[in-house]
C-alpha atoms as a PDB file:
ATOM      1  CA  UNK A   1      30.630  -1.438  27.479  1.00  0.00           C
ATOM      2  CA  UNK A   2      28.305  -3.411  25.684  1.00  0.00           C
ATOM      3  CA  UNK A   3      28.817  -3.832  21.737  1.00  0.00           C
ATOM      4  CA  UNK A   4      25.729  -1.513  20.907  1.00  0.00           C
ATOM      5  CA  UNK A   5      27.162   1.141  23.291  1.00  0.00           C
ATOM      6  CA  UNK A   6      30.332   0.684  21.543  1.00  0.00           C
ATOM      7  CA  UNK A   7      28.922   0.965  18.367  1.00  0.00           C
ATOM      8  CA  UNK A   8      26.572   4.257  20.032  1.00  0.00           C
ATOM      9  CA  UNK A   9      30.031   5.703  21.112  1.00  0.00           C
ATOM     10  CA  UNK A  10      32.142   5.236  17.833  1.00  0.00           C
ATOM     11  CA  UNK A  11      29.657   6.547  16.038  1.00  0.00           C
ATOM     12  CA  UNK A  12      29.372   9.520  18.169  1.00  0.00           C
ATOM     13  CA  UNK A  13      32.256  11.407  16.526  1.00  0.00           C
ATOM     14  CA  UNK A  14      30.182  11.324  12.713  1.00  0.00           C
ATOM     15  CA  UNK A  15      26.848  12.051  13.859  1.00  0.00           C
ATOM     16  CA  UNK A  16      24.807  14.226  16.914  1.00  0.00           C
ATOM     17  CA  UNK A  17      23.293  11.638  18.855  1.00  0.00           C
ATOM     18  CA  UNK A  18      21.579  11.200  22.291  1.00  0.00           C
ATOM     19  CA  UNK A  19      19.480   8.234  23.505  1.00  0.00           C
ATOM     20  CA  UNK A  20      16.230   8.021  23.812  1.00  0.00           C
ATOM     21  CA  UNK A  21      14.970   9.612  27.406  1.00  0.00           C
ATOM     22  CA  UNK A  22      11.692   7.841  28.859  1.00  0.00           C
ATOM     23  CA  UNK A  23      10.492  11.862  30.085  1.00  0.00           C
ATOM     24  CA  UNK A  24      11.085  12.781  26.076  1.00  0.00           C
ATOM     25  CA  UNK A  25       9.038  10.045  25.504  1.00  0.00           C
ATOM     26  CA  UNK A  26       6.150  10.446  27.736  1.00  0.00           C
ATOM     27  CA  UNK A  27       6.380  14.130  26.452  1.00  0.00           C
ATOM     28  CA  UNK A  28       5.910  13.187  22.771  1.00  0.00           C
ATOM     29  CA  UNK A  29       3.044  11.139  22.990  1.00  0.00           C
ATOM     30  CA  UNK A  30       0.782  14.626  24.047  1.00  0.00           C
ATOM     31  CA  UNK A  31      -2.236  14.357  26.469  1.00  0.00           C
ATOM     32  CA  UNK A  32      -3.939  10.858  26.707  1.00  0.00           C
ATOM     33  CA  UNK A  33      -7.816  10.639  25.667  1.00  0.00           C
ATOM     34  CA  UNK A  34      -7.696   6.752  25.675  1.00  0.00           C
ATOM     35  CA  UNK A  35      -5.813   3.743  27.905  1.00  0.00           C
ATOM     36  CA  UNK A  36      -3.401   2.274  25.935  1.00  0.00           C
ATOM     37  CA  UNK A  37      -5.980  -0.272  24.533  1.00  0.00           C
ATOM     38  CA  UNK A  38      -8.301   2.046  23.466  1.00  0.00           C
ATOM     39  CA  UNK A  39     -10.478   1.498  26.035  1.00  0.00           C
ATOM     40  CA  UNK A  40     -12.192   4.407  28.079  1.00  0.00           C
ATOM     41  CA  UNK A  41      -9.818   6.921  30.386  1.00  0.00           C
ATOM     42  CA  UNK A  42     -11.784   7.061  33.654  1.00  0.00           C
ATOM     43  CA  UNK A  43     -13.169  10.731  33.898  1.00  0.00           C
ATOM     44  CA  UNK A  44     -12.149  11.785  30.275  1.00  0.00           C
ATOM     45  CA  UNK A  45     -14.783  12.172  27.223  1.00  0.00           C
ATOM     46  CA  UNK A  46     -14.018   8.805  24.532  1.00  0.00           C
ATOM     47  CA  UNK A  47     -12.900  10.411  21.758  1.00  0.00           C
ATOM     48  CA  UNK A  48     -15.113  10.639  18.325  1.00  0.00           C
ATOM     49  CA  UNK A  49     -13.248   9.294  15.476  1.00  0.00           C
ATOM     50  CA  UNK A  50     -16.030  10.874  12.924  1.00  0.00           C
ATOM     51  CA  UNK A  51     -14.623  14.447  14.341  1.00  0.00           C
ATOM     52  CA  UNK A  52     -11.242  14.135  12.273  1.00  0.00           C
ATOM     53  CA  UNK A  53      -8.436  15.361  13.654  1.00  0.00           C
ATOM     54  CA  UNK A  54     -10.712  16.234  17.099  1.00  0.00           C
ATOM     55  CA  UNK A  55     -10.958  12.612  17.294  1.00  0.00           C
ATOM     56  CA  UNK A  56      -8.061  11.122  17.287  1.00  0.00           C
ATOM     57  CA  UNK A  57      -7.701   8.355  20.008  1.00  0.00           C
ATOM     58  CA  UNK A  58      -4.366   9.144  22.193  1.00  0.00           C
ATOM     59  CA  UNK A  59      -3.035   7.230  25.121  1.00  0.00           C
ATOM     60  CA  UNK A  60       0.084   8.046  27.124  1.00  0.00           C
ATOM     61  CA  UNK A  61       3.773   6.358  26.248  1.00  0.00           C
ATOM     62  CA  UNK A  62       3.905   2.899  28.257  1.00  0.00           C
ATOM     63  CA  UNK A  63       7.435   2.506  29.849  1.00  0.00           C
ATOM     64  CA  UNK A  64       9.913   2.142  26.925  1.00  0.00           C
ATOM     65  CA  UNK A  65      10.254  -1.818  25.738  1.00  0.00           C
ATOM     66  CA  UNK A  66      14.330  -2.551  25.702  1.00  0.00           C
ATOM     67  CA  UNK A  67      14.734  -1.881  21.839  1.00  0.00           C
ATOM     68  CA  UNK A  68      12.969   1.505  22.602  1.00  0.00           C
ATOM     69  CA  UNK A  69      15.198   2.102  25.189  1.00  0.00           C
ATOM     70  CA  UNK A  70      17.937   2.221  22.014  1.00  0.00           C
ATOM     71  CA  UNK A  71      16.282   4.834  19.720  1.00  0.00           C
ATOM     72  CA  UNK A  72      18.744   7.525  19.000  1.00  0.00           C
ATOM     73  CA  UNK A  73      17.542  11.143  18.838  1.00  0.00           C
ATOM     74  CA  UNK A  74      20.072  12.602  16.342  1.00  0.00           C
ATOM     75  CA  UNK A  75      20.647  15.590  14.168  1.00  0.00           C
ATOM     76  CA  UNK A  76      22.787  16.444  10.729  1.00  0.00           C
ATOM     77  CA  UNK A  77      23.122  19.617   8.710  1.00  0.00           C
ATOM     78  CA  UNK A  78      21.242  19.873   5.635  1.00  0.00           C
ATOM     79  CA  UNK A  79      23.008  22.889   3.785  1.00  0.00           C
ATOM     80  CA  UNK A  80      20.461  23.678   1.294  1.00  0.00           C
ATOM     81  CA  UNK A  81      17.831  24.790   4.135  1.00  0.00           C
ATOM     82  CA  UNK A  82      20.961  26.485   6.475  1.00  0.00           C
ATOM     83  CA  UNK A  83      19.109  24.381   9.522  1.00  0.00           C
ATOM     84  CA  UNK A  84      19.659  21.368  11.368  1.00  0.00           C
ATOM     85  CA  UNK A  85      18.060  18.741  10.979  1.00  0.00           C
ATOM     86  CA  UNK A  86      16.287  16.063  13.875  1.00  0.00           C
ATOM     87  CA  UNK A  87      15.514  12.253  13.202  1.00  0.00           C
ATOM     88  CA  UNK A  88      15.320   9.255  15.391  1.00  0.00           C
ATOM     89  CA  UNK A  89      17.470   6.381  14.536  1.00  0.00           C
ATOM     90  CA  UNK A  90      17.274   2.593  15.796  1.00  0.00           C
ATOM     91  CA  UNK A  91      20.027   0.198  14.927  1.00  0.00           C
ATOM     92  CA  UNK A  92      19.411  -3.739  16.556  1.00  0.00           C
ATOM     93  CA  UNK A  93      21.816  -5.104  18.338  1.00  0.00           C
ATOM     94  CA  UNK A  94      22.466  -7.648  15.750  1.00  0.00           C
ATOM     95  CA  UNK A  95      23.933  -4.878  13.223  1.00  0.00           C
ATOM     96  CA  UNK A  96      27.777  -5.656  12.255  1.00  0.00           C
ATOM     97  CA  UNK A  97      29.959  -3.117  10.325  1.00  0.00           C
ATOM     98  CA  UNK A  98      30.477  -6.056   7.826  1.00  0.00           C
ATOM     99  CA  UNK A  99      27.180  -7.454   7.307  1.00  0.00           C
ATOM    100  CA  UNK A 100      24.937  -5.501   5.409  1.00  0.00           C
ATOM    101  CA  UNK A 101      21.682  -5.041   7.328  1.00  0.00           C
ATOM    102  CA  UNK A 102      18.148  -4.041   5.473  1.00  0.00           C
ATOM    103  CA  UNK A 103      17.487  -0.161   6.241  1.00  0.00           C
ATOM    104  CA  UNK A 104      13.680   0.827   6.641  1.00  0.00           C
ATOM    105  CA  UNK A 105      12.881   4.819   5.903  1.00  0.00           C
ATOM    106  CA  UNK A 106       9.928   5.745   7.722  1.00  0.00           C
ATOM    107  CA  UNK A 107       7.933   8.795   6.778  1.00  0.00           C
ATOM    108  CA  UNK A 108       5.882  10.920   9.463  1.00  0.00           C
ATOM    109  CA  UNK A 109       2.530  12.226   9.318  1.00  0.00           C
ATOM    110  CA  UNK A 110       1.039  15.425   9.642  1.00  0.00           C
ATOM    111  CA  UNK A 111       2.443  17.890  12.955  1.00  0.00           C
ATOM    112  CA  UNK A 112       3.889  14.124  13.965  1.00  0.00           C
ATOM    113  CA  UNK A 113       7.565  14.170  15.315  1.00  0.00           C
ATOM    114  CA  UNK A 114       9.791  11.504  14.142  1.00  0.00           C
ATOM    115  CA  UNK A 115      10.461  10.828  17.437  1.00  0.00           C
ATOM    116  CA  UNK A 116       6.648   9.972  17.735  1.00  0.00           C
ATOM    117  CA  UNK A 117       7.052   7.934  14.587  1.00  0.00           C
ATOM    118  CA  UNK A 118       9.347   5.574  15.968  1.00  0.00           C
ATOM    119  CA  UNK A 119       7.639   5.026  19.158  1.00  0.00           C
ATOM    120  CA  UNK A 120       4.670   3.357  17.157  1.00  0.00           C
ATOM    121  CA  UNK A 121       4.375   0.188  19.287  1.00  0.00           C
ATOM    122  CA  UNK A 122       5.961  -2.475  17.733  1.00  0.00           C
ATOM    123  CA  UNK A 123       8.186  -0.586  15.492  1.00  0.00           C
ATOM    124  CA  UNK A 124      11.432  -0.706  17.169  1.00  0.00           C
ATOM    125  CA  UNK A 125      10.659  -4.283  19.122  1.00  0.00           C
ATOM    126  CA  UNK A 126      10.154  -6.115  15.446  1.00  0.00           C
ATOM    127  CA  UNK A 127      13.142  -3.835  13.889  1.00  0.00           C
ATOM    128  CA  UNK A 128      15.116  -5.806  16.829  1.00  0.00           C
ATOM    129  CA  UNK A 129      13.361  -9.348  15.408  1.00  0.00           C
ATOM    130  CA  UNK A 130      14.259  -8.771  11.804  1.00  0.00           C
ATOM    131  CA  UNK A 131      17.853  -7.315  12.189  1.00  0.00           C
ATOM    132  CA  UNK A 132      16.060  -3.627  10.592  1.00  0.00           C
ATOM    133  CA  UNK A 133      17.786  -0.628  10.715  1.00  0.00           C
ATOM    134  CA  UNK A 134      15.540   1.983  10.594  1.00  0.00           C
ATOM    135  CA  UNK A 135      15.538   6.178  10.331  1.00  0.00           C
ATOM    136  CA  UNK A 136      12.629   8.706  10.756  1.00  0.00           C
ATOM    137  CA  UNK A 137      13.741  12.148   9.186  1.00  0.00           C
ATOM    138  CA  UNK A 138      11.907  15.331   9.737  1.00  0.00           C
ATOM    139  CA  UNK A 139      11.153  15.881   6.618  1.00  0.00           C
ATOM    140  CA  UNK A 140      12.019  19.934   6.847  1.00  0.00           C
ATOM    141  CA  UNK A 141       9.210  20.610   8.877  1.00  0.00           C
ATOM    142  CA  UNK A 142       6.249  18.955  10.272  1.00  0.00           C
ATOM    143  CA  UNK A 143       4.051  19.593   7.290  1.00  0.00           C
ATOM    144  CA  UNK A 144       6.657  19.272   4.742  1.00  0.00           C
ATOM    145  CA  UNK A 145       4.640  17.020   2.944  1.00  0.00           C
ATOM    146  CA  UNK A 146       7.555  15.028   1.576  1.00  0.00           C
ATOM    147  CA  UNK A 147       7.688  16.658  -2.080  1.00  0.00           C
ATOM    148  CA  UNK A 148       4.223  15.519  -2.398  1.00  0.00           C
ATOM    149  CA  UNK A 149       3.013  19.131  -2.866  1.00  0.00           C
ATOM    150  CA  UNK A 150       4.408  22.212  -4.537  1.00  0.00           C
ATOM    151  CA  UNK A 151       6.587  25.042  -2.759  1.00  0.00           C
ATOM    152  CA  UNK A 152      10.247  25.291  -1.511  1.00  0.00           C
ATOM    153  CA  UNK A 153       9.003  23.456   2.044  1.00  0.00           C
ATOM    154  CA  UNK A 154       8.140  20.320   0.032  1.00  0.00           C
ATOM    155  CA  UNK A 155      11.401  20.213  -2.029  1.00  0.00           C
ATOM    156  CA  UNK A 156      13.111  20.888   1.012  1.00  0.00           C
ATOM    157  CA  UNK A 157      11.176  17.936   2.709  1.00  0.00           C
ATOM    158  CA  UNK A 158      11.990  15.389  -0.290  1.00  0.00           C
ATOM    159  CA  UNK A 159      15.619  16.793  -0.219  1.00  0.00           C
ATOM    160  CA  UNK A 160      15.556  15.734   3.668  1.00  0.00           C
ATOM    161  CA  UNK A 161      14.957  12.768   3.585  1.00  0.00           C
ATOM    162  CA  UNK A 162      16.915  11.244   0.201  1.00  0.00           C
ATOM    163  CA  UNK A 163      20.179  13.283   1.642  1.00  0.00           C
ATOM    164  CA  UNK A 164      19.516  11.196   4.925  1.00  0.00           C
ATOM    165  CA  UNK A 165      18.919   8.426   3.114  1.00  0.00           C
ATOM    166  CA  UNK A 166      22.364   8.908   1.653  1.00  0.00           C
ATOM    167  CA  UNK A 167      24.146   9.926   5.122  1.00  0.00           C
ATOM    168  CA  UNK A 168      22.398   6.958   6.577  1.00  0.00           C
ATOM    169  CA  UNK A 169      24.067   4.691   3.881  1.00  0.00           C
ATOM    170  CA  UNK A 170      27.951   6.154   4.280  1.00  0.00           C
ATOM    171  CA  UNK A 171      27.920   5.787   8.155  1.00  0.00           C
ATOM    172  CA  UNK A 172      26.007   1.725   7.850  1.00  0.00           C
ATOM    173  CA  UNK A 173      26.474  -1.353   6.064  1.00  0.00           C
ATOM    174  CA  UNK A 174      23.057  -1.067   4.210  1.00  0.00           C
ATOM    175  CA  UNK A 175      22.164  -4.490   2.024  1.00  0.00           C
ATOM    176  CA  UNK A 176      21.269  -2.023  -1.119  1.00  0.00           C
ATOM    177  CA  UNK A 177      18.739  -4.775  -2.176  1.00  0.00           C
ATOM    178  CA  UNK A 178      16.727  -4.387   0.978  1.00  0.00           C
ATOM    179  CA  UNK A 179      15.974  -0.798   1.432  1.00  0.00           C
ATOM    180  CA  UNK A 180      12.364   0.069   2.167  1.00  0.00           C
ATOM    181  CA  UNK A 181      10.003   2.805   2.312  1.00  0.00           C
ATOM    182  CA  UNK A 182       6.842   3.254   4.796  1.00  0.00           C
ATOM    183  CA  UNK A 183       4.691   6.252   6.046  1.00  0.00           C
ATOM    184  CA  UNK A 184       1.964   6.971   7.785  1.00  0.00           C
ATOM    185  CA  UNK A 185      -1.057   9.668   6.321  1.00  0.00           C
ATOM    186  CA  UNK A 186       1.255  12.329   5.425  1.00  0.00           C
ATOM    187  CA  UNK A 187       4.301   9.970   5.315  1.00  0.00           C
ATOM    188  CA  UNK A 188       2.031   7.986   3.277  1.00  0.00           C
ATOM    189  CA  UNK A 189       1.637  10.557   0.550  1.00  0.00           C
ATOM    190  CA  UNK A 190       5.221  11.230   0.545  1.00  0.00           C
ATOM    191  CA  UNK A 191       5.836   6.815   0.202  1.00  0.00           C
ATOM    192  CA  UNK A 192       3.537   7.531  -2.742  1.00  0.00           C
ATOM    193  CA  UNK A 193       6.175  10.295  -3.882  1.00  0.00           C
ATOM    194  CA  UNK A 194       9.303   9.109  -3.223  1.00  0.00           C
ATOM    195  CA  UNK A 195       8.277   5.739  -4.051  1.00  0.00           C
ATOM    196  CA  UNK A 196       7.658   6.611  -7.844  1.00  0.00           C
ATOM    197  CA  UNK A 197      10.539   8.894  -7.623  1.00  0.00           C
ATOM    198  CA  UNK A 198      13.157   7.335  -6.954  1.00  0.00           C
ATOM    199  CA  UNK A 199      11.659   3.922  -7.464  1.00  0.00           C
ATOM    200  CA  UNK A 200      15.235   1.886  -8.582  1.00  0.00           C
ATOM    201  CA  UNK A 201      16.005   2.769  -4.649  1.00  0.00           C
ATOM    202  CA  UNK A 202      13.002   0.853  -2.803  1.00  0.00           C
ATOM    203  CA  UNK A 203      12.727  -3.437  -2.882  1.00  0.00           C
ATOM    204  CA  UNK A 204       9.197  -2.259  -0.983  1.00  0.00           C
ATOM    205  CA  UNK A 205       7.151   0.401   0.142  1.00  0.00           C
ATOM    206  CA  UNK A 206       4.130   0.069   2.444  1.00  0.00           C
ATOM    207  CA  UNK A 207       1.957   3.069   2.114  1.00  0.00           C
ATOM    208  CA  UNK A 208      -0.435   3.121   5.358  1.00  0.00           C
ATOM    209  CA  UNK A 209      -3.753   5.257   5.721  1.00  0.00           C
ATOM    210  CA  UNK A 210      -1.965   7.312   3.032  1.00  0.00           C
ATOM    211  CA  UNK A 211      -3.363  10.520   1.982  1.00  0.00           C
ATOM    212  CA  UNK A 212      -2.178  11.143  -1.668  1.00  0.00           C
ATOM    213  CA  UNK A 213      -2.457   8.831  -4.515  1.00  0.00           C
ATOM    214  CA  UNK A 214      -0.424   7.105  -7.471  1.00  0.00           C
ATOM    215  CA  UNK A 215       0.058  10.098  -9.766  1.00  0.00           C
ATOM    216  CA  UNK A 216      -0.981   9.880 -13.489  1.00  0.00           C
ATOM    217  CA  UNK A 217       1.466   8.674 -15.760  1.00  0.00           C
ATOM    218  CA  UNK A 218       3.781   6.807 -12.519  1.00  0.00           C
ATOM    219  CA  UNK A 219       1.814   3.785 -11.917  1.00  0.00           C
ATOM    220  CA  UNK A 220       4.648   1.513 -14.076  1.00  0.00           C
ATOM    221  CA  UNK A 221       7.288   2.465 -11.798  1.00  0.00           C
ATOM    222  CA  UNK A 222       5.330   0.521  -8.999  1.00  0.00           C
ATOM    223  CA  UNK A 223       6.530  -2.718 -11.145  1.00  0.00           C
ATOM    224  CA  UNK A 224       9.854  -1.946  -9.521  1.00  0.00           C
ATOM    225  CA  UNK A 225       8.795  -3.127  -6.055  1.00  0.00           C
ATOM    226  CA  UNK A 226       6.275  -4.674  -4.012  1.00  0.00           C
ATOM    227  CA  UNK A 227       3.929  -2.679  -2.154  1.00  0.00           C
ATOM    228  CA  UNK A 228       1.745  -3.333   1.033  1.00  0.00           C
ATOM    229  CA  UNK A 229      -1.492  -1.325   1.359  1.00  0.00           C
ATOM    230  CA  UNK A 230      -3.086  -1.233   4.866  1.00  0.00           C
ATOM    231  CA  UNK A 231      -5.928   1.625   5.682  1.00  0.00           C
ATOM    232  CA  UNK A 232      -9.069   1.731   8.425  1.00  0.00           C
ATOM    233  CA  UNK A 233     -12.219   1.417   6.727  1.00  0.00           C
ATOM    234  CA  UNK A 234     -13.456   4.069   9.527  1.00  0.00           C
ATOM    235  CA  UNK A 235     -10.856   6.893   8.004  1.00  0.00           C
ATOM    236  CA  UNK A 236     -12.460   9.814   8.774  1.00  0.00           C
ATOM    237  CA  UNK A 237      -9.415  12.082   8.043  1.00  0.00           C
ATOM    238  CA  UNK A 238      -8.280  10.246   5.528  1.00  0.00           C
ATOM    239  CA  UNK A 239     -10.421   8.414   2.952  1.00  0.00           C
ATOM    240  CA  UNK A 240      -9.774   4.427   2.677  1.00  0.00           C
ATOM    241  CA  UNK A 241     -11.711   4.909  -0.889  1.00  0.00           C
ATOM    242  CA  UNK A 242      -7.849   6.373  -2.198  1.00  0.00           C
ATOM    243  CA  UNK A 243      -6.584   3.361  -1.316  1.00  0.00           C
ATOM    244  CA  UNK A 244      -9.165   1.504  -2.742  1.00  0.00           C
ATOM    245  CA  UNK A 245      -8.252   3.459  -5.761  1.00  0.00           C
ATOM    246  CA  UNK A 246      -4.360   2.320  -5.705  1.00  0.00           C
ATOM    247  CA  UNK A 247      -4.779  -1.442  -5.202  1.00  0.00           C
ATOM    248  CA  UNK A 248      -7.038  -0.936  -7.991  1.00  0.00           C
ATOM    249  CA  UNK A 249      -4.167   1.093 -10.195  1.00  0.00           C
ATOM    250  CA  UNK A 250      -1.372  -1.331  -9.103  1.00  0.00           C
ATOM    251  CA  UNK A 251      -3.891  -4.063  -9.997  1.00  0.00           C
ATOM    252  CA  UNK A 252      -4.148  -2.934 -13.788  1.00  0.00           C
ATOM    253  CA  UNK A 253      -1.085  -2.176 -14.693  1.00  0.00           C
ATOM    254  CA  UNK A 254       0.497  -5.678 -12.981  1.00  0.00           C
ATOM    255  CA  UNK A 255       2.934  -4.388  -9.757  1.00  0.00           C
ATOM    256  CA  UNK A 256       2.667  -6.570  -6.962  1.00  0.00           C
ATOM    257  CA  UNK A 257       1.035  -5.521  -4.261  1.00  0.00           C
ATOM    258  CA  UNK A 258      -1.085  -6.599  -0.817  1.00  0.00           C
ATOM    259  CA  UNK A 259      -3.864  -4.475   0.404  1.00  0.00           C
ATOM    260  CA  UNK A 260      -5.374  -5.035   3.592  1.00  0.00           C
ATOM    261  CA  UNK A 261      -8.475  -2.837   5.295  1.00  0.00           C
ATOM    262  CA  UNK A 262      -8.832  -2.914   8.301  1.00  0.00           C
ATOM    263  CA  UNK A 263     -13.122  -3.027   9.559  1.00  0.00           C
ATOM    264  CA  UNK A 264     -13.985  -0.615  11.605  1.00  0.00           C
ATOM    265  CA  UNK A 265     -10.394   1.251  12.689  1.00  0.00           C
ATOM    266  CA  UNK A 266      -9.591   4.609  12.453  1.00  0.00           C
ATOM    267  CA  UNK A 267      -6.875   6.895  11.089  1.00  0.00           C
ATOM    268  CA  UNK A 268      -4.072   6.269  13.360  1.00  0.00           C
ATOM    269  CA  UNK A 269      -4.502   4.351  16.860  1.00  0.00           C
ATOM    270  CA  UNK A 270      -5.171   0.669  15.196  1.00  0.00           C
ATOM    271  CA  UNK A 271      -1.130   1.146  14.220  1.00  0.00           C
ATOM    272  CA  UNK A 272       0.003   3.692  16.804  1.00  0.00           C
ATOM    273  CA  UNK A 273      -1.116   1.054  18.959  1.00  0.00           C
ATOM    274  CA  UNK A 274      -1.142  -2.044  16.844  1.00  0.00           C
ATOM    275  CA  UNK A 275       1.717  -4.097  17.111  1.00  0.00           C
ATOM    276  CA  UNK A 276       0.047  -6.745  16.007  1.00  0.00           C
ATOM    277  CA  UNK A 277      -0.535  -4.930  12.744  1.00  0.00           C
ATOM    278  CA  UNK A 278       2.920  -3.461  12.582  1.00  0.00           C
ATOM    279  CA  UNK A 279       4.351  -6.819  12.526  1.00  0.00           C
ATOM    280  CA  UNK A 280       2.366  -6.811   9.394  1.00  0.00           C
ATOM    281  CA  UNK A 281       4.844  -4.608   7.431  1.00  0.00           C
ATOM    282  CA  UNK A 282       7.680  -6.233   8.825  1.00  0.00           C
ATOM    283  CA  UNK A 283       6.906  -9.347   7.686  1.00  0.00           C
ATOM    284  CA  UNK A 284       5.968  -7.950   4.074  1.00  0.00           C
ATOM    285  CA  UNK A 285       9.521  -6.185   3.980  1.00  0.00           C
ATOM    286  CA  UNK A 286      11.149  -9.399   5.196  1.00  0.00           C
ATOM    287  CA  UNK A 287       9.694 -11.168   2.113  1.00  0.00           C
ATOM    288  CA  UNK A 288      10.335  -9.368  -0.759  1.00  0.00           C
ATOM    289  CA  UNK A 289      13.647  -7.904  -2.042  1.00  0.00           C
ATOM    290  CA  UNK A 290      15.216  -6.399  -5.499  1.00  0.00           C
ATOM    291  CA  UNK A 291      16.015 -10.022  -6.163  1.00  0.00           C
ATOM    292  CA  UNK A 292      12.331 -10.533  -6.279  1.00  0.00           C
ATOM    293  CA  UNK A 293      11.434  -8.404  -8.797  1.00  0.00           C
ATOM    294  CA  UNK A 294      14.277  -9.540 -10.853  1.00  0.00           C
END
C-alpha cells in the first residue's frame, strides 16, 4: 500500500470518503459545447459568450491527470442544517502528519458542484507542485451564496464552510500561517465575505470573476492579507467593472493586492480550462503568508 493509500485508509475511520471515479468525472463536467481548447466541436453550434449563462463554453472531462486521480469525494454532518454534507478533498502526496502543510479553501460558483470545482484543470496537478492541501465544501446548497446574501440558506452556507474549515484543521497538520481562500463567481462573492469576515484566518484570498464586492465599512480588514484579483474583460455574466471597483478600494485604503484582466476571456472557461492561469494563484499563495503582513 502506498503511503497516500495509507494515509486514504487511516483516515477512513474519521471521515466518509471515496476516490475520485473517472465516470463521476466525465458526469460532472455536463454536455460539451467546445473541445477542450475552446476550439469548435464538429457538428455543435460555438457557444455565444454575450448570451450569459446560455453561453458558457463547456468541453468534456479529459482522462483524470494522476493528482486527479487522488481527489476524495467525502461527506460530514453539519448538525445545524440536520443534512450531510458533500466536498471534494485533495491531499499531495508530500503531506506528513508532522509537517504542517498550507490548506487552500476553494469556494464554488453558482449550480457548480465542488466536485466540478476541483476538477478545474490545473487545480489539483499544481496543489501536487506546491505541497497544497485543498477542500471544496458545498456550501449548503448550490446557490448558498456563501453568507454573501441574506436568509437561513446563506448562513447555513457560511456555517458550511468555516465548520469544514475547522474539521479540515483537527483531522490535518494545517501551517495556520498559510491558509487561503479562493472562489470562483459565486465562490468569489463568498471570498469577498468570508474574507472580511473572518479576515485574522486568511494569509491570502484570490477572488476570481467574483460577483459581489468589498462591502462598505470592510475594506481595512483587506490589510490583513494579500489578495489576487483575476477577471475576463469579456464577463458577460459577471461584470469585470466590480473588480475594477475592488483593486480600486484595496488601492485607497493601502492592502496589498494584484489584479490581473484577462483581454478578451469570458466568465469561466479561460480558468476552467486555464492551467496556465491557475498556476497563477498558486504561485500568489506560495508567496505571501501571515508572516508577510507582519
Amino acid at each position: 500500500m502506498t503511503p497516500w493509500l495509507l494515509l486514504v485508509a487511516q483516515l477512513a475511520t474519521r471521515q466518509s470518503c471515496a476516490p475520485v471515479t473517472q465516470e463521476h468525472a466525465d458526469a460532472s463536467a455536463g454536455a460539451a459545447n467546445v473541445n477542450h481548447d475552446g476550439s469548435p466541436l464538429p457538428g455543435t453550434p460555438a457557444p455565444d459568450i454575450s448570451r450569459g449563462f446560455q453561453g458558457i463554453p463547456r468541453s468534456a472531462q479529459p482522462p483524470l491527470t494522476a493528482s486527479q486521480q487522488r481527489i476524495l469525494e467525502c461527506t460530514y454532518h453539519l448538525a445545524e442544517a440536520d443534512a450531510d454534507m458533500p466536498y471534494a478533498l485533495f491531499v499531495p502526496s508530500t503531506y506528513a502528519p508532522g509537517k504542517p502543510s498550507p490548506l487552500i479553501v476553494d469556494l464554488h460558483g453558482l449550480n457548480i458542484t465542488p466536485l466540478m470545482q476541483m476538477l478545474f484543470d490545473g487545480t489539483t496537478d499544481l496543489a501536487e507542485r506546491y505541497g497544497f492541501i485543498v477542500v471544496a465544501p458545498m456550501g449548503y446548497s448550490l446557490s448558498g451564496w456563501w453568507g454573501a446574501r441574506s436568509g437561513r440558506a446563506a448562513e447555513l452556507s457560511e456555517l458550511d464552510a468555516m465548520t469544514l474549515l475547522g474539521r479540515i484543521r483537527q483531522l490535518y497538520a494545517v501551517d495556520t500561517d498559510r491558509i487561503y481562500l479562493m472562489g470562483h463567481s459565486m465562490g468569489g462573492a463568498g471570498t469577498y465575505h468570508l474574507g472580511a469576515k473572518y479576515s485574522d484566518v486568511w494569509a491570502g484570498i484570490a477572488p476570481i470573476s467574483a460577483a459581489g464586492a468589498i462591502a462598505d465599512g470592510e475594506a481595512e480588514r483587506y490589510r490583513s492579507f494579500a489578495t489576487l484579483l483575476m477577471h475576463g474583460e469579456k464577463d458577460s455574466i459577471v461584470s469585470v467593472e466590480g473588480s475594477r471597483r475592488a483593486a480600486a478600494v484595496l488601492q485607497r485604503v493601502g492592502a496589498q493586492h494584484i489584479y490581473l484582466e484577462f483581454p478578451g476571456k469570458d466568465h469561466e472557461f479561460w480558468i476552467r480550462r486555464g492551467p496556465e492561469n491557475m498556476e497563477k494563484v498558486f504561485l500568489f499563495f506560495a508567496t505571501v503568508s501571515k508572516h508577510t503582513h507582519r
